[in-house]
PDB file of N, CA and C in Angstrom:
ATOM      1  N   UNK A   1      44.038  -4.497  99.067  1.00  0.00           N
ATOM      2  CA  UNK A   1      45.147  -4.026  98.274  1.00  0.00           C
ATOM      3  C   UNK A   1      46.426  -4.596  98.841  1.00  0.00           C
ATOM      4  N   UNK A   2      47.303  -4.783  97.869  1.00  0.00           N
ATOM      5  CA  UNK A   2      48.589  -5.357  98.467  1.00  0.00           C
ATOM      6  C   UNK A   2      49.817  -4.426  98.139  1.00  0.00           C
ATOM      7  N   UNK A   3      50.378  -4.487  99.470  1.00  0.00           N
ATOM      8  CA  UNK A   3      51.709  -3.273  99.106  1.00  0.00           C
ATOM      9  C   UNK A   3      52.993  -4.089  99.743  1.00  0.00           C
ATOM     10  N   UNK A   4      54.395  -3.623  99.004  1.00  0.00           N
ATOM     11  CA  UNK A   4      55.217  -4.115  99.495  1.00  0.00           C
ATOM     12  C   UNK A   4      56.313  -3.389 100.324  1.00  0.00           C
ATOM     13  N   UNK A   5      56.084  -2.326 100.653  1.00  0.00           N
ATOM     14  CA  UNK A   5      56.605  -1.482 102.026  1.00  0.00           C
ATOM     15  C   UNK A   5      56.036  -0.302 102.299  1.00  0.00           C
ATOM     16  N   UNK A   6      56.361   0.409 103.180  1.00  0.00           N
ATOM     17  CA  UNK A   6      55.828   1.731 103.627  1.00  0.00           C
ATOM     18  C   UNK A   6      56.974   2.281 104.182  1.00  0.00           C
ATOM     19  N   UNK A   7      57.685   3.014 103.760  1.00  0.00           N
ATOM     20  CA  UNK A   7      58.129   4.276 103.871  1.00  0.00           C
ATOM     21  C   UNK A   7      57.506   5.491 104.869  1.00  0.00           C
ATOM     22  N   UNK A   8      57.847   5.910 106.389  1.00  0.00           N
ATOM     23  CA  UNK A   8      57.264   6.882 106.638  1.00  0.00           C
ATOM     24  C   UNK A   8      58.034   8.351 106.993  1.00  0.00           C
ATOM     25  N   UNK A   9      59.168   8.373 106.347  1.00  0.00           N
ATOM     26  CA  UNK A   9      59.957   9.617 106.171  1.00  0.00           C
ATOM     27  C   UNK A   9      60.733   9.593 105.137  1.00  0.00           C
ATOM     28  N   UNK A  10      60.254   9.614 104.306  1.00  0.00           N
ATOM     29  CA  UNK A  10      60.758   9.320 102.862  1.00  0.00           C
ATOM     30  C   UNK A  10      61.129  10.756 102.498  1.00  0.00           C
ATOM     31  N   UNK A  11      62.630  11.135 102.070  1.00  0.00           N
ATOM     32  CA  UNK A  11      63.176  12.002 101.820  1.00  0.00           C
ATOM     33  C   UNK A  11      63.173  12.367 100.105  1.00  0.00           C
ATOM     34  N   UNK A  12      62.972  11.552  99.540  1.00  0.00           N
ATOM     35  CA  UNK A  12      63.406  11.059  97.709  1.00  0.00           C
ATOM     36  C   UNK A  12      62.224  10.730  97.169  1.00  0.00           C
ATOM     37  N   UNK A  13      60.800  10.506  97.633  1.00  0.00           N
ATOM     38  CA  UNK A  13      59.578  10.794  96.580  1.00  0.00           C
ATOM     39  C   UNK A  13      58.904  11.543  96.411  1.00  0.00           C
ATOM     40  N   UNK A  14      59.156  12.667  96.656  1.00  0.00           N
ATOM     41  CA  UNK A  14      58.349  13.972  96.882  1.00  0.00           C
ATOM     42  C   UNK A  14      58.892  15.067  96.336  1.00  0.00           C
ATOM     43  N   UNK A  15      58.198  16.205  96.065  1.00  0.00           N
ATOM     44  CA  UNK A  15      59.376  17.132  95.325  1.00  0.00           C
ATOM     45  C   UNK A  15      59.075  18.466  96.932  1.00  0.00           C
ATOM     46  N   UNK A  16      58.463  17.997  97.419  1.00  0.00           N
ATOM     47  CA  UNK A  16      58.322  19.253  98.758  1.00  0.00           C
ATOM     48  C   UNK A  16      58.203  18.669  99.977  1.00  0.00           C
ATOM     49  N   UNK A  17      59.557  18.321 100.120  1.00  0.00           N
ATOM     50  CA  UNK A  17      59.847  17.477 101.884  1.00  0.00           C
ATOM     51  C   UNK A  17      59.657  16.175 101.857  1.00  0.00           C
ATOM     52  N   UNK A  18      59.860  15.739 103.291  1.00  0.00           N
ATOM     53  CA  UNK A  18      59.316  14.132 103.634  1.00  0.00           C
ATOM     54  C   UNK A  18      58.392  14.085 103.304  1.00  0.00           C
ATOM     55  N   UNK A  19      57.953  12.339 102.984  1.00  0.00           N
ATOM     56  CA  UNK A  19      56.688  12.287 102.435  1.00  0.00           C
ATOM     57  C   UNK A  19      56.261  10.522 103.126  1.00  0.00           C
ATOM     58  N   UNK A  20      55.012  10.513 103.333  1.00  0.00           N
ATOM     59  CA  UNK A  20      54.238   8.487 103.543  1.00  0.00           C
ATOM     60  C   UNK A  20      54.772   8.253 102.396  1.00  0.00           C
ATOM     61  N   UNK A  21      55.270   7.455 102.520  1.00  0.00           N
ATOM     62  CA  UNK A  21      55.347   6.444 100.371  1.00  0.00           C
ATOM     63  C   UNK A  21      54.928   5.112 100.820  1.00  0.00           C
ATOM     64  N   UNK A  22      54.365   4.844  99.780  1.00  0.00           N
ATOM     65  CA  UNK A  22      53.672   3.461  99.635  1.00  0.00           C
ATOM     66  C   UNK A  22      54.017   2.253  98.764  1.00  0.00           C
ATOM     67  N   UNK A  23      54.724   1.423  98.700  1.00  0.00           N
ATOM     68  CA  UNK A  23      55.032   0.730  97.474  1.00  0.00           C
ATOM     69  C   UNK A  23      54.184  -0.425  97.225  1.00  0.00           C
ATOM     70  N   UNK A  24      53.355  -0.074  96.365  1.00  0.00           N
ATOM     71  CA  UNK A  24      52.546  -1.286  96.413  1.00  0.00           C
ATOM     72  C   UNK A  24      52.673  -2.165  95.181  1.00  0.00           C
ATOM     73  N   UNK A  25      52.265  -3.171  95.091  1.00  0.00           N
ATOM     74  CA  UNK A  25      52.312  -4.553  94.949  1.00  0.00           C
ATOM     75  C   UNK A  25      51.519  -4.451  93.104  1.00  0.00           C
ATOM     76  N   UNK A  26      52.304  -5.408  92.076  1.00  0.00           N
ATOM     77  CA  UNK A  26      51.304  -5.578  90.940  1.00  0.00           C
ATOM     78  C   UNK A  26      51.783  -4.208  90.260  1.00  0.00           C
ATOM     79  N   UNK A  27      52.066  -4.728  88.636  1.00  0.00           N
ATOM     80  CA  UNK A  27      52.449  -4.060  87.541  1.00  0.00           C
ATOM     81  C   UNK A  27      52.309  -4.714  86.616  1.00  0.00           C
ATOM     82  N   UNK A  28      52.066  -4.058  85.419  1.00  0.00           N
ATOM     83  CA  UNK A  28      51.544  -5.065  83.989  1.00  0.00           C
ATOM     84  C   UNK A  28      52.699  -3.972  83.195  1.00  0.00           C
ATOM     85  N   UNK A  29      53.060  -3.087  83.503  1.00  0.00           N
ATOM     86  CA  UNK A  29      53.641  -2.439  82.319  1.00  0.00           C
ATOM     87  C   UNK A  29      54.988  -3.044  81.947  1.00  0.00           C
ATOM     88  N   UNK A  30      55.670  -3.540  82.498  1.00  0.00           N
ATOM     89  CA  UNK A  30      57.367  -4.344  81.875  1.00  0.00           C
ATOM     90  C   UNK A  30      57.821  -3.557  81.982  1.00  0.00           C
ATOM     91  N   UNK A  31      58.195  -2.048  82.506  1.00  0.00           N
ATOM     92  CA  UNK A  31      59.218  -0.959  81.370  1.00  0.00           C
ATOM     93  C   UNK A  31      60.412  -1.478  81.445  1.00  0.00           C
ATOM     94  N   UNK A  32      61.223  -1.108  80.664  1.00  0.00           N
ATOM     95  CA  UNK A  32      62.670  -1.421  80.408  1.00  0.00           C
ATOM     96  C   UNK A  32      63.479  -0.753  81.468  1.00  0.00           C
ATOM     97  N   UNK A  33      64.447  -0.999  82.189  1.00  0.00           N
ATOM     98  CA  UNK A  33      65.544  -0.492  82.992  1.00  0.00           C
ATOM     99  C   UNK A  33      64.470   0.380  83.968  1.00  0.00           C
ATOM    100  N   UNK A  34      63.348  -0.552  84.577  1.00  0.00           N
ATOM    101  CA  UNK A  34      62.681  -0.335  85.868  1.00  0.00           C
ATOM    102  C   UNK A  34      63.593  -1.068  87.316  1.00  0.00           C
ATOM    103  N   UNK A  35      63.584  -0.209  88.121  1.00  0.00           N
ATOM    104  CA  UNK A  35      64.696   0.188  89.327  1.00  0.00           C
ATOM    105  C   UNK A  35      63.599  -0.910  90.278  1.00  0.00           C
ATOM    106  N   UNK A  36      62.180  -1.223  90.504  1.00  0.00           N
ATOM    107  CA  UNK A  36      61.995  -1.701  91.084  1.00  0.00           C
ATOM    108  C   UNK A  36      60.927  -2.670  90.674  1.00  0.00           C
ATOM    109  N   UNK A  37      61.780  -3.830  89.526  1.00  0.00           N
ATOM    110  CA  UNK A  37      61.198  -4.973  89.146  1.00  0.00           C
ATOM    111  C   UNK A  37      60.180  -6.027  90.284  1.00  0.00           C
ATOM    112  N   UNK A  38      61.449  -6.300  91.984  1.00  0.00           N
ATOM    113  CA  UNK A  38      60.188  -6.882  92.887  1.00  0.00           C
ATOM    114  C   UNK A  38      59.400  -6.156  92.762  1.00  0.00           C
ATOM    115  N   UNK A  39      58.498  -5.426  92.610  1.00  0.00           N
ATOM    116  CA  UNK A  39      56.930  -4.537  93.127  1.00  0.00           C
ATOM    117  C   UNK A  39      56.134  -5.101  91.944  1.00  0.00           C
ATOM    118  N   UNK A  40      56.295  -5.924  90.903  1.00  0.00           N
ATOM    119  CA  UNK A  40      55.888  -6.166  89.843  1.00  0.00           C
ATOM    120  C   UNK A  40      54.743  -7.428  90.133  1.00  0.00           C
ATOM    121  N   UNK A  41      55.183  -8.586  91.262  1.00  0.00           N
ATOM    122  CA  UNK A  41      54.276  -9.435  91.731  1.00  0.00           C
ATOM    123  C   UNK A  41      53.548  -8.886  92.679  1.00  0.00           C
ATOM    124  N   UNK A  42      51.971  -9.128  92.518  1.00  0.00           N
ATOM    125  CA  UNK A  42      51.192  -9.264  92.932  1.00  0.00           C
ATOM    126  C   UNK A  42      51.269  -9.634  94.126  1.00  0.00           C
ATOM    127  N   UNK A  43      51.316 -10.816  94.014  1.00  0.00           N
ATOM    128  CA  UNK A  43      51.402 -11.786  95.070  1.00  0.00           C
ATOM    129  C   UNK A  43      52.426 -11.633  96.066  1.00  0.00           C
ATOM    130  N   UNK A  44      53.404 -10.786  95.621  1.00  0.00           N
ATOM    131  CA  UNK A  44      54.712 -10.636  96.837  1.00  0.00           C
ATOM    132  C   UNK A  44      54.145  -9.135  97.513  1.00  0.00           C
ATOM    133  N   UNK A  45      53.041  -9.059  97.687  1.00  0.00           N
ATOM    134  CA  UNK A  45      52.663  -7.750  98.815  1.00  0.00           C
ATOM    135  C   UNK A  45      51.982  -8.579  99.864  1.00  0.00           C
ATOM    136  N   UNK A  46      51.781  -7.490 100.512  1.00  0.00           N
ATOM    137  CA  UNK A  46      50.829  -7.965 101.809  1.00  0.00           C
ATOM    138  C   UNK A  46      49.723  -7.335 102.028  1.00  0.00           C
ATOM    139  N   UNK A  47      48.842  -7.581 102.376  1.00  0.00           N
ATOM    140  CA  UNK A  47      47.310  -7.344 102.268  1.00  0.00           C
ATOM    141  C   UNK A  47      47.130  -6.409 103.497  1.00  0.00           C
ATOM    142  N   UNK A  48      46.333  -5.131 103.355  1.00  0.00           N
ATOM    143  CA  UNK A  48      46.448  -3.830 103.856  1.00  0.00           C
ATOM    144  C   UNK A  48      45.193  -3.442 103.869  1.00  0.00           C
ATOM    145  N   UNK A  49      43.843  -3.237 104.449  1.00  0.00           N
ATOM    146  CA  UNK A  49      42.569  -2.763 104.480  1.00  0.00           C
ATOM    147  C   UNK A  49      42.545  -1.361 104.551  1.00  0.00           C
ATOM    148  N   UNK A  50      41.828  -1.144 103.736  1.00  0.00           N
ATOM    149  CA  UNK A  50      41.675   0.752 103.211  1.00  0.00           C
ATOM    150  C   UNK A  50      41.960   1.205 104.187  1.00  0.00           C
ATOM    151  N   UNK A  51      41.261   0.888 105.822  1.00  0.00           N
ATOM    152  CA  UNK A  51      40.553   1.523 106.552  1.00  0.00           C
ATOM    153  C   UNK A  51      42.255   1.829 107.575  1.00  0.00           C
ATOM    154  N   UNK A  52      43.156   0.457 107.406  1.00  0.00           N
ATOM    155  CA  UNK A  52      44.788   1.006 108.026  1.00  0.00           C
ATOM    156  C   UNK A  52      45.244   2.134 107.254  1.00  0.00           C
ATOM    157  N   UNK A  53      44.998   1.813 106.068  1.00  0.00           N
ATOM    158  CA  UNK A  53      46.166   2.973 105.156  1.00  0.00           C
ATOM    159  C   UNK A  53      45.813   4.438 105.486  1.00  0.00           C
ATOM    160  N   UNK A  54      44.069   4.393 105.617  1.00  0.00           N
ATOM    161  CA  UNK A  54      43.363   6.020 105.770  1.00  0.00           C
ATOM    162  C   UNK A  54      44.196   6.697 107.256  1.00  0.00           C
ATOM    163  N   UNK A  55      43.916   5.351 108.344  1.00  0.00           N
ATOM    164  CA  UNK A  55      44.448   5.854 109.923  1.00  0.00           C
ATOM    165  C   UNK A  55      45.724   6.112 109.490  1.00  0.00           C
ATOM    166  N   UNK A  56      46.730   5.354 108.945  1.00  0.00           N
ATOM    167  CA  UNK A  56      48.419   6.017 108.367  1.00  0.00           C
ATOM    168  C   UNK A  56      48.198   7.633 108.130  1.00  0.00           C
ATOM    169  N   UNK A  57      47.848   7.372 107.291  1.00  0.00           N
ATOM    170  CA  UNK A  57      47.432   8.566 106.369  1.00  0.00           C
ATOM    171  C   UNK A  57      47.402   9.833 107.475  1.00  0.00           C
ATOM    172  N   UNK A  58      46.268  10.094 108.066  1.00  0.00           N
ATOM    173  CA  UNK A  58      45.906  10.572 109.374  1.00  0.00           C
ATOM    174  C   UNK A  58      46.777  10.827 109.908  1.00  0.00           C
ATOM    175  N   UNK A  59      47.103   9.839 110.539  1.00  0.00           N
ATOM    176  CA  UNK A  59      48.279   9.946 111.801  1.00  0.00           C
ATOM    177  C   UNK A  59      49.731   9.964 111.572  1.00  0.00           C
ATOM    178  N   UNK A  60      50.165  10.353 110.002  1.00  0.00           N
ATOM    179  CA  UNK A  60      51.154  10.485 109.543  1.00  0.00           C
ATOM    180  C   UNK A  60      51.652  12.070 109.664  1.00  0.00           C
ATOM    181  N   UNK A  61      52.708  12.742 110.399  1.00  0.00           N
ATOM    182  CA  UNK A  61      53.136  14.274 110.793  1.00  0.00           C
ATOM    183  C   UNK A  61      53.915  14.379 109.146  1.00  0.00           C
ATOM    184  N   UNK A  62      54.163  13.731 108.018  1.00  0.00           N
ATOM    185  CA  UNK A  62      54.275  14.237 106.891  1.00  0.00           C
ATOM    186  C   UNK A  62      53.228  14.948 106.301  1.00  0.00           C
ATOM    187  N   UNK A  63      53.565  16.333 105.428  1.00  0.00           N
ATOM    188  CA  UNK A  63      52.528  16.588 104.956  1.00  0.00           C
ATOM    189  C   UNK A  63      52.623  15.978 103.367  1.00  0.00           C
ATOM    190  N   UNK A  64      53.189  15.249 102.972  1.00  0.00           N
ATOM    191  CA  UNK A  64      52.877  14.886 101.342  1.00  0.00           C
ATOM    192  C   UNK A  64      52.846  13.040 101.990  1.00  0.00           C
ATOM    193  N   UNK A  65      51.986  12.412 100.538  1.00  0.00           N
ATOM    194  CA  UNK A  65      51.861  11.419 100.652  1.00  0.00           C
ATOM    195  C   UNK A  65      52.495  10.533  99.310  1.00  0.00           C
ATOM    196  N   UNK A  66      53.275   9.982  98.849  1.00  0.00           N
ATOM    197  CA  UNK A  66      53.386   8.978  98.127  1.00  0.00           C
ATOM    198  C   UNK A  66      53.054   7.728  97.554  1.00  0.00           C
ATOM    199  N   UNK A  67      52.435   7.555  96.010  1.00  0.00           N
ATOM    200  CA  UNK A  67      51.927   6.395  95.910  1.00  0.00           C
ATOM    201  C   UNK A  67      52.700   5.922  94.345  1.00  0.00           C
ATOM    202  N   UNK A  68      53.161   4.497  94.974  1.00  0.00           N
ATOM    203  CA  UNK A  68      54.393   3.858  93.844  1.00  0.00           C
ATOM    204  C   UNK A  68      54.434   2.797  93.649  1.00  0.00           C
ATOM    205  N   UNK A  69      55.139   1.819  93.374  1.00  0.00           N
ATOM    206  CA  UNK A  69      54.873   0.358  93.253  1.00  0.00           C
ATOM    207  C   UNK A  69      56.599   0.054  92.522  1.00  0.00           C
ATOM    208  N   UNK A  70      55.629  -0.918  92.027  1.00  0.00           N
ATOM    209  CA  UNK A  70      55.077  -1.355  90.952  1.00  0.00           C
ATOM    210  C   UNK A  70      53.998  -0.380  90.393  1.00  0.00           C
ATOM    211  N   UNK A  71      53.181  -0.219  90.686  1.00  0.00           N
ATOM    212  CA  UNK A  71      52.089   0.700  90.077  1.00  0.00           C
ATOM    213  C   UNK A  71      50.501   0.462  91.277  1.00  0.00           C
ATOM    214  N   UNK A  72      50.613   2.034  91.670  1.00  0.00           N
ATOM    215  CA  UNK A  72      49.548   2.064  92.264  1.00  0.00           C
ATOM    216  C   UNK A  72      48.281   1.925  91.610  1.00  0.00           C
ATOM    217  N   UNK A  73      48.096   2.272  90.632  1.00  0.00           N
ATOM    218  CA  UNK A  73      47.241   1.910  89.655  1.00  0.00           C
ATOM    219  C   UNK A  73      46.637   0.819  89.169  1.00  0.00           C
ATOM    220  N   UNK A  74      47.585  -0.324  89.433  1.00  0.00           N
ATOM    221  CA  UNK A  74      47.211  -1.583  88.783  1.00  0.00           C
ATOM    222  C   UNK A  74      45.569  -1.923  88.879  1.00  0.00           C
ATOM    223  N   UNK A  75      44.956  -2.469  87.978  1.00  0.00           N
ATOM    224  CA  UNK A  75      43.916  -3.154  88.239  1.00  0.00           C
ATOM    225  C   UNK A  75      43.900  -3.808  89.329  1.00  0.00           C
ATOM    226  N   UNK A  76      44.281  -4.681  90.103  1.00  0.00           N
ATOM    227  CA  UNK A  76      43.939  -4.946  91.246  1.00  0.00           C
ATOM    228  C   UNK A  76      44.049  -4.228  92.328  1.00  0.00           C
ATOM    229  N   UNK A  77      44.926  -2.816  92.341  1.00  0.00           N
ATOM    230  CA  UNK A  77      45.057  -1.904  93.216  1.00  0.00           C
ATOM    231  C   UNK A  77      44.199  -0.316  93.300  1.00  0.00           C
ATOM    232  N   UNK A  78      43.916  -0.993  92.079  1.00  0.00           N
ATOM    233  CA  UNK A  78      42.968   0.811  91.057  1.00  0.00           C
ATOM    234  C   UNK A  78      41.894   1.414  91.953  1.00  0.00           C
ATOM    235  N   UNK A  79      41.479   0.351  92.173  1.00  0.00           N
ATOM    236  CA  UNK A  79      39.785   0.749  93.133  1.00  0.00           C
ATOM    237  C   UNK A  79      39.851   1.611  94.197  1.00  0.00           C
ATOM    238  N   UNK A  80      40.863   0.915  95.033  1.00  0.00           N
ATOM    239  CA  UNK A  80      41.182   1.419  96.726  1.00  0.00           C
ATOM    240  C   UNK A  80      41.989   2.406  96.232  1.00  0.00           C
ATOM    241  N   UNK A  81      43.172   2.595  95.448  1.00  0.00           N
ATOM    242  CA  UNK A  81      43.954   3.744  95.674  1.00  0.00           C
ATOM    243  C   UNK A  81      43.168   5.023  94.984  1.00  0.00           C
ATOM    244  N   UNK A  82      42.344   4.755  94.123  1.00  0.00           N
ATOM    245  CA  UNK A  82      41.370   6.051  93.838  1.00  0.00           C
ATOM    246  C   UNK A  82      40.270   6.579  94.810  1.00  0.00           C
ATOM    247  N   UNK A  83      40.172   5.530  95.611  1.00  0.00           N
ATOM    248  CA  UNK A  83      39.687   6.108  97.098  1.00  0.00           C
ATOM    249  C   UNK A  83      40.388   6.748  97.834  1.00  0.00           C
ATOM    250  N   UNK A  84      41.399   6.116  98.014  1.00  0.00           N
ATOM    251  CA  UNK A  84      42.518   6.933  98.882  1.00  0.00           C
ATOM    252  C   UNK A  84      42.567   8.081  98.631  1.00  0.00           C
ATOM    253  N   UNK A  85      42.793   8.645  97.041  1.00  0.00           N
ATOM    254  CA  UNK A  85      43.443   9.902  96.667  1.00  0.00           C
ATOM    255  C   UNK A  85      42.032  10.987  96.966  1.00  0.00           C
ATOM    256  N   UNK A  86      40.851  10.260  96.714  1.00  0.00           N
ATOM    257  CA  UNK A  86      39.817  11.020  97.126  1.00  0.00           C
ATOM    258  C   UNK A  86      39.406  11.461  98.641  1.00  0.00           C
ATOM    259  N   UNK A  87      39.818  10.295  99.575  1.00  0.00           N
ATOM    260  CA  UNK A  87      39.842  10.485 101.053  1.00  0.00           C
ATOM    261  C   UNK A  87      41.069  11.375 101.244  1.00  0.00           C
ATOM    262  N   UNK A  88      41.818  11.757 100.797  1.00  0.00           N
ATOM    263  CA  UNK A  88      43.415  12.111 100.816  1.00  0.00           C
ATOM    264  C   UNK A  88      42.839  14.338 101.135  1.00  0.00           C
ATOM    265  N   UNK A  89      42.606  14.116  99.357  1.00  0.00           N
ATOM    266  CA  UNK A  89      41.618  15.382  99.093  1.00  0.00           C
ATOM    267  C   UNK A  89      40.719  15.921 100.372  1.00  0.00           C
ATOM    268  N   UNK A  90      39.276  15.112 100.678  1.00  0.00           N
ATOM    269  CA  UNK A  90      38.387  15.404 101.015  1.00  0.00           C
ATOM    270  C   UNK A  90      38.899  15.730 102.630  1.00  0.00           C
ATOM    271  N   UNK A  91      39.947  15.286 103.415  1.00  0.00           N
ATOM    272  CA  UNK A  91      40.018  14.995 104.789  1.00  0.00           C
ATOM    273  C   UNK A  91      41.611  15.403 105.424  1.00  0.00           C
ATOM    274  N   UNK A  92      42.472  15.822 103.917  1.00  0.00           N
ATOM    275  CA  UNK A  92      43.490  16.469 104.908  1.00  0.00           C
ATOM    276  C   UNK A  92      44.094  17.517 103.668  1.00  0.00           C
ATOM    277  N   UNK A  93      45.236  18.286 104.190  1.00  0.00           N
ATOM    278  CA  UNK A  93      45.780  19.664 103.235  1.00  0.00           C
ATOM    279  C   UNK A  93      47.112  18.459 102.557  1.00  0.00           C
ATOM    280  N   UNK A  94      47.325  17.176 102.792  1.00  0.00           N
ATOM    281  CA  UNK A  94      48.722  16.736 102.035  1.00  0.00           C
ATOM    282  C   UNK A  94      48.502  16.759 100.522  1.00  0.00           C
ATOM    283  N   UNK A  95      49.839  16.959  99.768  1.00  0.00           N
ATOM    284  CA  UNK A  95      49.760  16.591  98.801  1.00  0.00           C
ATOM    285  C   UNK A  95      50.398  15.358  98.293  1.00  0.00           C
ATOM    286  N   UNK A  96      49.165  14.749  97.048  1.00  0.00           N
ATOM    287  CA  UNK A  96      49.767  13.748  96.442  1.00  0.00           C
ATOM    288  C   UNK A  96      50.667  13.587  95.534  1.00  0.00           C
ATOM    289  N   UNK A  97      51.716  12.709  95.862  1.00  0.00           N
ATOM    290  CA  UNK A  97      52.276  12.635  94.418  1.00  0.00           C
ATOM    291  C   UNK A  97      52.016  11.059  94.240  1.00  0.00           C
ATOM    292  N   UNK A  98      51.819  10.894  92.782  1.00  0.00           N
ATOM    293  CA  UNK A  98      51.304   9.522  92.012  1.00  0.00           C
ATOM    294  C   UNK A  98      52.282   8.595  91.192  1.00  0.00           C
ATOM    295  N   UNK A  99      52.814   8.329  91.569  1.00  0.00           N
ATOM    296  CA  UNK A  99      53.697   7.724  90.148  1.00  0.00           C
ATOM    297  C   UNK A  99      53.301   6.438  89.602  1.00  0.00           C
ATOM    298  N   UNK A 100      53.383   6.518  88.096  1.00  0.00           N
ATOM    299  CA  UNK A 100      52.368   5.396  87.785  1.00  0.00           C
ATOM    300  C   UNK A 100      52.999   5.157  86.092  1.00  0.00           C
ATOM    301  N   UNK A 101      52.905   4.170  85.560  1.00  0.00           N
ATOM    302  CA  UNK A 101      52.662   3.793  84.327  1.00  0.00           C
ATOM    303  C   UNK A 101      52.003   4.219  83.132  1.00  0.00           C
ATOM    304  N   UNK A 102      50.650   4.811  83.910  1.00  0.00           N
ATOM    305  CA  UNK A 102      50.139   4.770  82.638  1.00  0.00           C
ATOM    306  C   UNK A 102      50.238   6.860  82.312  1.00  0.00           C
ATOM    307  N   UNK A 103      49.095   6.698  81.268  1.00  0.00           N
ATOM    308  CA  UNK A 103      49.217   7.920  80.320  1.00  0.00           C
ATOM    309  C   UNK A 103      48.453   9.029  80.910  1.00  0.00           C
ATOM    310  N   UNK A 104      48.745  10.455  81.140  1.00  0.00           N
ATOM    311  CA  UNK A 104      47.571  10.936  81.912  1.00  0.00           C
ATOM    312  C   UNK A 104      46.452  11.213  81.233  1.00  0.00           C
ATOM    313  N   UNK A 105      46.296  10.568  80.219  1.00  0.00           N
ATOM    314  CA  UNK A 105      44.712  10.493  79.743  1.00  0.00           C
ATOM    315  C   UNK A 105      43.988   9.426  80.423  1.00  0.00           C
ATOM    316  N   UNK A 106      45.175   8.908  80.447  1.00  0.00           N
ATOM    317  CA  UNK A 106      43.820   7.376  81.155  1.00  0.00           C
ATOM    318  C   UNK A 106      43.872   7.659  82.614  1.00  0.00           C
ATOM    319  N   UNK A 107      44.537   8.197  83.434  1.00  0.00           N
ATOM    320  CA  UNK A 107      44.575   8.684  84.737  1.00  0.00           C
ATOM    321  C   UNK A 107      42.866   9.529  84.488  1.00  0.00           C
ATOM    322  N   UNK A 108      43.658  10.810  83.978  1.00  0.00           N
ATOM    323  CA  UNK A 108      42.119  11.849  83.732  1.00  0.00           C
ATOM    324  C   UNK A 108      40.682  11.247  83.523  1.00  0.00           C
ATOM    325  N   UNK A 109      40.855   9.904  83.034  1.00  0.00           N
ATOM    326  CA  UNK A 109      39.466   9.256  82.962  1.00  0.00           C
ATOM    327  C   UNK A 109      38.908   8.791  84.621  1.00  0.00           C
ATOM    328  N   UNK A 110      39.947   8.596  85.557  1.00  0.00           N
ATOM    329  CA  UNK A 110      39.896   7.826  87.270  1.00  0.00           C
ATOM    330  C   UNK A 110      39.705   9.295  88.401  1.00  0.00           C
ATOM    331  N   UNK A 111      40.772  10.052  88.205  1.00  0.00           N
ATOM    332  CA  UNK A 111      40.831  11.203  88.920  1.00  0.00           C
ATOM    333  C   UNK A 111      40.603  12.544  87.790  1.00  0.00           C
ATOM    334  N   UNK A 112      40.507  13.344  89.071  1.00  0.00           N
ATOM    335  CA  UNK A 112      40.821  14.906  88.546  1.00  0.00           C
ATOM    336  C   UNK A 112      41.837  15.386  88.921  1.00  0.00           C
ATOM    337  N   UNK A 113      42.916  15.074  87.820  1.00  0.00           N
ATOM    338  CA  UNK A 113      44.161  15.913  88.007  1.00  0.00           C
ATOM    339  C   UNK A 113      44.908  17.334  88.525  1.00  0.00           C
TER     340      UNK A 113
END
């Protein structure tokens, strides 16, 4: 997966305290008067193995976690970050917040909301 920063006291993506934020890499949606057009290439992230983001994750003293982009979601990012949110669940009390593009029907088809 490719992300283009990490945030680890992020005051402004969370609605309950500091939070990990993640900005990762790759967006297909265009929206109009989007605040963070770089996150849109692919190719301008940097390559991140599940297995760093989980130890972040872990060893992060925030209790909420953030996931943003461009779109965490993207097809090339879809796979691993629906792991994440499931390792997220299964292995600690943080909560997620998601921000994403698409519709929460098509979310509801990946996760359980």
């Amino acid at each position: 997966m490719k992300i283009i920063s990490i945030v680890e006291n992020d005051p402004v993506n969370s609605m309950t305290g500091f939070t990990l934020t993640f900005y990762f890499a790759g967006c297909s949606h265009g929206c109009k008067g989007c605040f963070s057009k770089n996150t849109w290439n692919y190719d301008s992230g940097t390559d991140y193995t599940l297995e760093t983001i989980k130890n972040m994750i872990l060893n992060s003293r925030w209790k909420n976690v953030t996931f943003l982009g461009g779109d965490p979601l993207f097809e090339k990012n879809r796979e691993e970050v629906l792991e994440l949110i499931h390792f997220i669940k299964e292995n600690t009390n943080k909560k997620i917040y998601l921000w994403t593009g698409f519709l929460k029907e098509d979310v509801e088809k990946w996760i359980d909301v």
